[in-house]
Protein backbone atom coordinates (compact mmCIF):
# COMPACT_ATOMS: atom_id res chain seq x y z
CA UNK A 1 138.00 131.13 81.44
CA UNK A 2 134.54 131.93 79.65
CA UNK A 3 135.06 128.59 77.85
CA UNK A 4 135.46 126.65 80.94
CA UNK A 5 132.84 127.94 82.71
CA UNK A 6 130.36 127.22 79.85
CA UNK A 7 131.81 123.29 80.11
CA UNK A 8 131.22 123.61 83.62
CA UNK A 9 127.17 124.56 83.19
CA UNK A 10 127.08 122.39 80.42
CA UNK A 11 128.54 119.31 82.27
CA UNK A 12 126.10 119.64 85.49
CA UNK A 13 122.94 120.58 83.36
CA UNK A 14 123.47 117.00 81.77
CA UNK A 15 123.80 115.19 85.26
CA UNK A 16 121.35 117.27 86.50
CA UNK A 17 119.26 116.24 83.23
CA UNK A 18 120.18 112.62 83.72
CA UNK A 19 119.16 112.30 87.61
CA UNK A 20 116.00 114.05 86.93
CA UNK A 21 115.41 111.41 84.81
CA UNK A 22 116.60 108.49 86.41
CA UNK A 23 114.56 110.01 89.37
CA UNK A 24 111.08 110.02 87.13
CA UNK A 25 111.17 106.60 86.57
CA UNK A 26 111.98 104.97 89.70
CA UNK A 27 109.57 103.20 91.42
CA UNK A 28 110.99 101.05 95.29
CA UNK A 29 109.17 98.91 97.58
CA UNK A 30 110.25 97.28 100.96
CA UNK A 31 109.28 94.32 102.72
CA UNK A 32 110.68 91.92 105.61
CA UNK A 33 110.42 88.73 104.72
CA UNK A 34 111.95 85.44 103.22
CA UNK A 35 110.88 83.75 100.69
CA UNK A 36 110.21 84.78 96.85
CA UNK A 37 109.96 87.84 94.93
CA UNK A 38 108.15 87.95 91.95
CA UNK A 39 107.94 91.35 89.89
CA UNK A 40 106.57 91.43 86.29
CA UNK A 41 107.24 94.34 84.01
CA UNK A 42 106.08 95.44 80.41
CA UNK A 43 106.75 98.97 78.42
CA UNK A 44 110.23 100.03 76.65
CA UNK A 45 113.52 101.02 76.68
CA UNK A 46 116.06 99.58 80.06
CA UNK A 47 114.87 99.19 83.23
CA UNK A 48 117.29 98.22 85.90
CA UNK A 49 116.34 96.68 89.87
CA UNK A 50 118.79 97.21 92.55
CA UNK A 51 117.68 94.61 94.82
CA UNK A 52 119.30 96.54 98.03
CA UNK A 53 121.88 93.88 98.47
CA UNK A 54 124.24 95.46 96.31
CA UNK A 55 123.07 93.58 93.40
CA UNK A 56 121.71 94.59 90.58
CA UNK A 57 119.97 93.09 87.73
CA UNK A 58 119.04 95.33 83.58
CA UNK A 59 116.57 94.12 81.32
CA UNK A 60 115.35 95.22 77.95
CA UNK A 61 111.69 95.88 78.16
CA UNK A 62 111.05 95.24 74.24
CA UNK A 63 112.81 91.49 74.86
CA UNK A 64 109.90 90.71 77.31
CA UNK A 65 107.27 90.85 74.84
CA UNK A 66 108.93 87.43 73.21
CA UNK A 67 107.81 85.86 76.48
CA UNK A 68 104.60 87.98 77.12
CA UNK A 69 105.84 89.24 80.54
CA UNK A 70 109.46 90.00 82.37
CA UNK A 71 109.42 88.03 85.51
CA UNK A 72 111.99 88.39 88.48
CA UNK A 73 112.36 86.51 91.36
CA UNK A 74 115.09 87.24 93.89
CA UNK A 75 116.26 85.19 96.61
CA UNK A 76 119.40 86.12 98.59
CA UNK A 77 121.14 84.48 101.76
CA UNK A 78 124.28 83.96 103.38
CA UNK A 79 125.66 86.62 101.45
CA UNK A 80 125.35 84.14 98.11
CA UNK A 81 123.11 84.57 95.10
CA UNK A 82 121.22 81.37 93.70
CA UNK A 83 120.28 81.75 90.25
CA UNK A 84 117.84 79.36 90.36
CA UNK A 85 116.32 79.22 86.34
CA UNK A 86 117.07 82.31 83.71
CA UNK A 87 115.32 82.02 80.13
CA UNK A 88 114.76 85.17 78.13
CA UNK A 89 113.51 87.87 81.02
CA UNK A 90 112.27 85.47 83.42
CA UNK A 91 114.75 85.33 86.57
CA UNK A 92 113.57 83.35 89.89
CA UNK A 93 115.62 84.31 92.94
CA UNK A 94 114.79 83.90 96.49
CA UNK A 95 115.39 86.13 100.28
CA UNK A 96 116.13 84.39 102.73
CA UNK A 97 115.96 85.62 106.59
CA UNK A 98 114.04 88.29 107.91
CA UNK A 99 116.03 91.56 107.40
CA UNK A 100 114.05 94.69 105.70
CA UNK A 101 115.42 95.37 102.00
CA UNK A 102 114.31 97.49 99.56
CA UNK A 103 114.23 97.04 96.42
CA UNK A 104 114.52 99.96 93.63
CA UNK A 105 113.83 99.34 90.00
CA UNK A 106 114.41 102.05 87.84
CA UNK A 107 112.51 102.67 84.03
CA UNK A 108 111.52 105.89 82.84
CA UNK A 109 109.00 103.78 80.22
CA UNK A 110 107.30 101.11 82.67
CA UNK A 111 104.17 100.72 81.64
CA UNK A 112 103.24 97.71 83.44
CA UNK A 113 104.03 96.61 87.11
CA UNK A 114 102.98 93.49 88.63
CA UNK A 115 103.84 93.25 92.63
CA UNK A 116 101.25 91.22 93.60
CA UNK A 117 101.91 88.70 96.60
CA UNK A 118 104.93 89.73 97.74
CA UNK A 119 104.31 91.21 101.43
CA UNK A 120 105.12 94.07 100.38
CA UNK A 121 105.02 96.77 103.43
CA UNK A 122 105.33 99.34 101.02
CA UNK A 123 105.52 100.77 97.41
CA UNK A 124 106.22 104.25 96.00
CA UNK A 125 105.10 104.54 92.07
CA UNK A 126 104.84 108.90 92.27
CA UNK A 127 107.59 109.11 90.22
CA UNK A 128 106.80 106.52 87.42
CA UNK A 129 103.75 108.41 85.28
CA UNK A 130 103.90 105.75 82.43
CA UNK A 131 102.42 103.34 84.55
CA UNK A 132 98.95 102.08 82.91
CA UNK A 133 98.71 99.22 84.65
CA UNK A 134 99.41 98.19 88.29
CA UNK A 135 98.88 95.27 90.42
CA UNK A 136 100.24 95.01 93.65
CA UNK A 137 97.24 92.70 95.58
CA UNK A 138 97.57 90.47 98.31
CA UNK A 139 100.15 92.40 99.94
CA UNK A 140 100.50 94.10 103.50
CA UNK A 141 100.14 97.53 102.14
CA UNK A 142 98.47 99.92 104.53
CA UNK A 143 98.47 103.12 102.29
CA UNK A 144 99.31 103.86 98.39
CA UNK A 145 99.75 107.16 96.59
CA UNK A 146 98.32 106.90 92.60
CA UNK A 147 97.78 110.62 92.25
CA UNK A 148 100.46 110.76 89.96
CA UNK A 149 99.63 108.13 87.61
CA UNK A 150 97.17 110.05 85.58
CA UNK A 151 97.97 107.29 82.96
CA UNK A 152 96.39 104.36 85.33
CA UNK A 153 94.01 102.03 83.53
CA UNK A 154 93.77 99.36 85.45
CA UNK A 155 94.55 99.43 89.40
CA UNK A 156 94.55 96.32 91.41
CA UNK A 157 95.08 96.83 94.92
CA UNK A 158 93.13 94.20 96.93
CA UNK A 159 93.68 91.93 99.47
CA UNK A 160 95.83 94.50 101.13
CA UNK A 161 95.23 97.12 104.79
CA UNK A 162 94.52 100.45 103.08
CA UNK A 163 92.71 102.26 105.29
CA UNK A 164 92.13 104.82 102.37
CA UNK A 165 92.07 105.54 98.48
CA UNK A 166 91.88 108.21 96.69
CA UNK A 167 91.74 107.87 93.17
CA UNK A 168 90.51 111.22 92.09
CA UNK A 169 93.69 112.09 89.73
CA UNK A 170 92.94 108.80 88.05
CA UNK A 171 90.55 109.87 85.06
CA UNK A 172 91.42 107.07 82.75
CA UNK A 173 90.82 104.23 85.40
CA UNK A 174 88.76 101.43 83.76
CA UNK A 175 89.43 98.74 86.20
CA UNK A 176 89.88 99.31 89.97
CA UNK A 177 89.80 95.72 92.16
CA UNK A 178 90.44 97.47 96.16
CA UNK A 179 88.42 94.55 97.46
CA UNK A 180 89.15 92.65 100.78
CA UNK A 181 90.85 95.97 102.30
CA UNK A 182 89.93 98.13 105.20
CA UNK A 183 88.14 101.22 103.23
CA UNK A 184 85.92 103.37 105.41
CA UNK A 185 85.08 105.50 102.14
CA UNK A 186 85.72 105.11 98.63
CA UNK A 187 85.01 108.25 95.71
CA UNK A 188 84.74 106.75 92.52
CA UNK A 189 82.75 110.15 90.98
CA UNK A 190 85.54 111.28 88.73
CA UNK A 191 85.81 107.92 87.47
CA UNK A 192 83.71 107.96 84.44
CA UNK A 193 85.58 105.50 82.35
CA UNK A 194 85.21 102.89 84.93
CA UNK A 195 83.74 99.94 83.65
CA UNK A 196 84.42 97.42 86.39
CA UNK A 197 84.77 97.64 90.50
CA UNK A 198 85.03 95.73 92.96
CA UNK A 199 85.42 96.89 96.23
CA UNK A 200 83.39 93.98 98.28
CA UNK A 201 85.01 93.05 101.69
CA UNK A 202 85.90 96.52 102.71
CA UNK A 203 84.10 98.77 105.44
CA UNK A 204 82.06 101.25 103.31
CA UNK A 205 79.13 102.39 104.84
CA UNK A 206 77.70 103.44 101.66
CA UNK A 207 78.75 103.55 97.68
CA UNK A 208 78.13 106.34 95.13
CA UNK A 209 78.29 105.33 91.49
CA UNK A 210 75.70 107.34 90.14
CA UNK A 211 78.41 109.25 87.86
CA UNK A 212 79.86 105.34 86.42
CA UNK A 213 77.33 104.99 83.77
CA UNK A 214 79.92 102.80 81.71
CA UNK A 215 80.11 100.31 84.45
CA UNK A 216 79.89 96.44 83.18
CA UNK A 217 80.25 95.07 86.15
CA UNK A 218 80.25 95.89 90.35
CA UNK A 219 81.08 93.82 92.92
CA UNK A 220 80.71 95.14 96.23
CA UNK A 221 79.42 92.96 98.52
CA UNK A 222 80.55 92.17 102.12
CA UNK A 223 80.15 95.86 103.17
CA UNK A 224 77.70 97.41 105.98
CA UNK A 225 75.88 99.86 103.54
CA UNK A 226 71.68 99.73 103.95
CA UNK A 227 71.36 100.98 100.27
CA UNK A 228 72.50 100.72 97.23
CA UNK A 229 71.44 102.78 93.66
CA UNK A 230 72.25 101.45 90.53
CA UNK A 231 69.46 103.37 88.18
CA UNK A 232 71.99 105.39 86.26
CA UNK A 233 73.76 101.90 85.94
CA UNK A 234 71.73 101.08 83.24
CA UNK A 235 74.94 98.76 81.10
CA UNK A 236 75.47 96.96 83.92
CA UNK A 237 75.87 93.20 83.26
CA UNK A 238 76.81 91.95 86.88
CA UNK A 239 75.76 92.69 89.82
CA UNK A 240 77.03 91.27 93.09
CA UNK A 241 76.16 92.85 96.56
CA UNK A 242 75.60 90.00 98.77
CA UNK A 243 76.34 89.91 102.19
CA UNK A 244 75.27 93.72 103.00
CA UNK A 245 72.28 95.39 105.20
CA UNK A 246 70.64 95.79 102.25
CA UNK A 247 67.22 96.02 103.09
CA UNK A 248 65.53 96.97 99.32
CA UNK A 249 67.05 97.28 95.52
CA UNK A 250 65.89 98.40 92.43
CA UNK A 251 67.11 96.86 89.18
CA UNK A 252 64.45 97.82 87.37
CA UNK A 253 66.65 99.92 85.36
CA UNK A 254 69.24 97.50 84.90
CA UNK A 255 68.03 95.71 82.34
CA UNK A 256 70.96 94.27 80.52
CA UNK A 257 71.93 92.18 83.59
CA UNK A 258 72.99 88.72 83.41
CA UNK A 259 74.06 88.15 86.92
CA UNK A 260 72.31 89.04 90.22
CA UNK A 261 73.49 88.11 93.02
CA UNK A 262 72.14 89.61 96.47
CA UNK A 263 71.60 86.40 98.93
CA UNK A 264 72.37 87.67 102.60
CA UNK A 265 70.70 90.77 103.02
CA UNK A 266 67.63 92.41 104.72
CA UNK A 267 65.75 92.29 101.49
CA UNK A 268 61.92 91.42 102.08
CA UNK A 269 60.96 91.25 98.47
CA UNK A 270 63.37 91.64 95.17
CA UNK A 271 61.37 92.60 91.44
CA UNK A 272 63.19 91.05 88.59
CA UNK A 273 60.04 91.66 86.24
CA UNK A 274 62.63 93.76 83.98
CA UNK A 275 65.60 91.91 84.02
CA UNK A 276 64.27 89.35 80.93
CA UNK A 277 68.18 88.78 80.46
CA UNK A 278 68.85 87.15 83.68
CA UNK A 279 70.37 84.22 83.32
CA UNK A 280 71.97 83.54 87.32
CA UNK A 281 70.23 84.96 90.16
CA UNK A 282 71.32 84.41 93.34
CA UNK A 283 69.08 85.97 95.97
């Protein structure tokens, strides 16, 4: 009996093991649309996409770097899959009609994941934490939950509806593109690694990167703000703010910059005295 009931623990502690982590790497997404799907994937070990039509496709992550990056397309209708090319880990498939589907790829070692322009209503990465890399622009996203991808270094979310972003958990962000969304507010002071942002096009009344003093480059124009301090900025090499309320700036500081560019603003006068490294100035 004794030996039975240690097989018995022994038995669900390994499926219990083995969902956990199944569970840790899966990262879905819906949408409701036809048309293509394009996902692109990089890291190790399996990774495996149920495409919610009771297909399912595996791929070797350490195969993709042969090609430089696993593409997947997939395209479904009247209940008949068309393959339409398959070399090495690219696959092109296509939706078609209107139905929502959701589409689950599993990975415990994804490192990389590239959703970008495919109207995408949403996308849940919490349970992936090897993600260093995402890119999910130009979708119809109207929230997205990165506090538990502590690993993110690069996060491209833009040309999306998020109303909101936090990215306070993300310490190791270099790169963060939210442009062309609907941000009232965005925190970038636990950000110190960032060395490039752009978050033009958005609603921000006003922008704090006083505590990004490895920022290369900001773009963040296209926003109602009236002012706009880059004097801790001092490695800053472009600067684009145009099409603000802008009504002074000081780049007196900010002399490494190579590109200004602050046309369509309220400024009355602009001192460039310091910037001897300017080579484009657009004002």
């Amino acid at each position: 009996m004794k030996k039975v009931f240690v097989s018995y623990l022994l038995i669900t502690a390994l499926a219990v093991s083995a969902a956990c982590t199944q569970e840790q790497g899966q990262i879905t997404m819906t949408l409701q649309s036809h048309g293509e799907v394009r996902i692109l994937m990089d890291g190790t070990g399996k990774a495996t996409i149920d495409w919610g039509d009771g297909t399912t496709d595996e791929c070797l992550l350490e195969d993709v770097k042969e090609v430089s990056e696993y593409a997947v397309s997939h395209i479904t209708g009247n209940d008949t899959i068309y393959i339409v090319a398959q070399k090495g880990g690219d696959r092109r498939r296509f939706y078609f009609g209107d139905s929502v589907r959701t589409i689950t790829i599993t990975g415990a070692h994804i490192t990389h994941l590239t959703c970008s322009s495919n109207q995408l209503a949403s996308l849940d990465v919490s349970k992936n934490a090897a993600l260093t890399e995402l890119h999910c622009a130009w979708n119809q996203l109207t929230s997205l939950d990165a506090s538990k991808n502590a690993a993110l270094t690069v996060l491209e979310c833009n040309g999306n509806q998020l109303t909101s972003l936090d990215v306070s958990k993300n310490a190791a962000l270099t790169s963060l593109k939210c442009y062309t969304n609907q941000l009232t507010s965005l925190d970038v002071s636990k950000n110190a690694a960032l060395t490039e942002l752009e978050c033009g096009s958005n609603q921000l009344a006003n922008l704090d990167v006083s505590k990004n003093a490895a920022l290369t480059k900001l773009s963040c124009g296209g926003n109602p703000f009236i002012s706009l301090n880059v004097s801790k900025n001092v490695a800053l090499t472009e600067l684009e703010c145009s099409r603000s309320q802008l009504t002074s700036l000081d780049v007196s500081n900010n002399t490494a910059l190579t590109h200004l560019n602050c046309w369509n603003n309220r400024l009355t006068s602009l001192d460039v005295s310091k910037n001897t490294a300017l080579t484009e100035l657009w004002c």
